[in-house]
Protein backbone atom coordinates (compact mmCIF):
# COMPACT_ATOMS: atom_id res chain seq x y z
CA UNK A 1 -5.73 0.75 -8.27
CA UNK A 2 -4.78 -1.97 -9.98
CA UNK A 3 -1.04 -1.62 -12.38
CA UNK A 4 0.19 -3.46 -15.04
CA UNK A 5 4.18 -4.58 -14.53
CA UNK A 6 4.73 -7.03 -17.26
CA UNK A 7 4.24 -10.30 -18.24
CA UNK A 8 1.09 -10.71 -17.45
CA UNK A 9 1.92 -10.16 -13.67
CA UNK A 10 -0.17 -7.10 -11.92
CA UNK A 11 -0.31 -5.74 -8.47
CA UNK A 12 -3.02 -3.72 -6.27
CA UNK A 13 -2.54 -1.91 -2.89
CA UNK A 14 -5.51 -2.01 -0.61
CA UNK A 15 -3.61 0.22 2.01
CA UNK A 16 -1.92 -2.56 4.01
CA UNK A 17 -0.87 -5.31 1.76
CA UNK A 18 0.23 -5.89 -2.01
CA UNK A 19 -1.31 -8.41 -3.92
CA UNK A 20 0.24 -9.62 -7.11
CA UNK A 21 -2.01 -11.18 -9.65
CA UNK A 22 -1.72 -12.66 -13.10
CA UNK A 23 -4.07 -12.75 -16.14
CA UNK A 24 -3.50 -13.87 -19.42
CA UNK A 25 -7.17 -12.03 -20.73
CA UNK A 26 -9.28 -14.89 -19.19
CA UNK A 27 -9.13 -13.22 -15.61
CA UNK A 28 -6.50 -13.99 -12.36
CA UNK A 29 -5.30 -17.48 -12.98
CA UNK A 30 -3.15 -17.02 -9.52
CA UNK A 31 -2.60 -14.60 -6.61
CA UNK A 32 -0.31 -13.43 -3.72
CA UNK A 33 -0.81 -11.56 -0.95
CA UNK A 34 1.98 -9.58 0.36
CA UNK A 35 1.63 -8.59 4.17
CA UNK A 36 4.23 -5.52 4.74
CA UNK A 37 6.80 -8.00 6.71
CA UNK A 38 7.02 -10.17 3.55
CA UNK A 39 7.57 -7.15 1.07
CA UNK A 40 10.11 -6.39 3.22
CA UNK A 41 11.73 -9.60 2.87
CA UNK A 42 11.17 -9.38 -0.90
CA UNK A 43 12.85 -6.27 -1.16
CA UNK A 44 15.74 -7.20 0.79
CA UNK A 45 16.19 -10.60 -1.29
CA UNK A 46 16.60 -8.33 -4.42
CA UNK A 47 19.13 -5.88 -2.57
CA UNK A 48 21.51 -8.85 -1.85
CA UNK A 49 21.14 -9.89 -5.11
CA UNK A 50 22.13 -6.42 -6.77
CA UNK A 51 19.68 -6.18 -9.64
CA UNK A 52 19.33 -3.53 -11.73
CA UNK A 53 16.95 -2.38 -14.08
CA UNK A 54 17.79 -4.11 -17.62
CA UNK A 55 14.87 -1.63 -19.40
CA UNK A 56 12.61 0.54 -18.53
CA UNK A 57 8.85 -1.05 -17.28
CA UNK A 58 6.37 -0.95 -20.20
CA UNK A 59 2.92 -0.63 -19.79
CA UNK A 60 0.21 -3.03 -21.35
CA UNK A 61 0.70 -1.47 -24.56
CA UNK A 62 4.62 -1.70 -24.79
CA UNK A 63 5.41 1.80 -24.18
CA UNK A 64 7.57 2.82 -21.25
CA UNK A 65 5.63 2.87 -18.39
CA UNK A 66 5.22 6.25 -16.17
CA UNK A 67 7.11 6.21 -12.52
């Protein structure tokens, strides 16, 4: 099922890869496909980097999105 994260940016699971999306009302202007291996990489990009969370996610209509 398709999810909202923010900034126009959404992402869908088809039970092997993520694809990331965005859409600003006029339908997907671009697209990614991640495989598993490259979320993977992803995610270990943002460990070394040590982000945090600044704020909670917010759903498309700017309240705080359920985990």
């Amino acid at each position: 099922m398709k999810e909202y994260l923010g900034d126009s940016v959404y992402v869908d699971f088809d039970g092997y890869m993520l694809t990331l999306t965005t859409d600003n009302g006029l339908g997907p202007s671009n697209t990614i496909h991640l495989e598993p291996a490259i979320y993977r990489a992803l995610q270990a990009y943002v460990d070394r980097l040590k982000v945090g969370d600044a704020e909670p996610a917010k759903d498309e209509s700017g309240d705080e999105a359920e985990e």
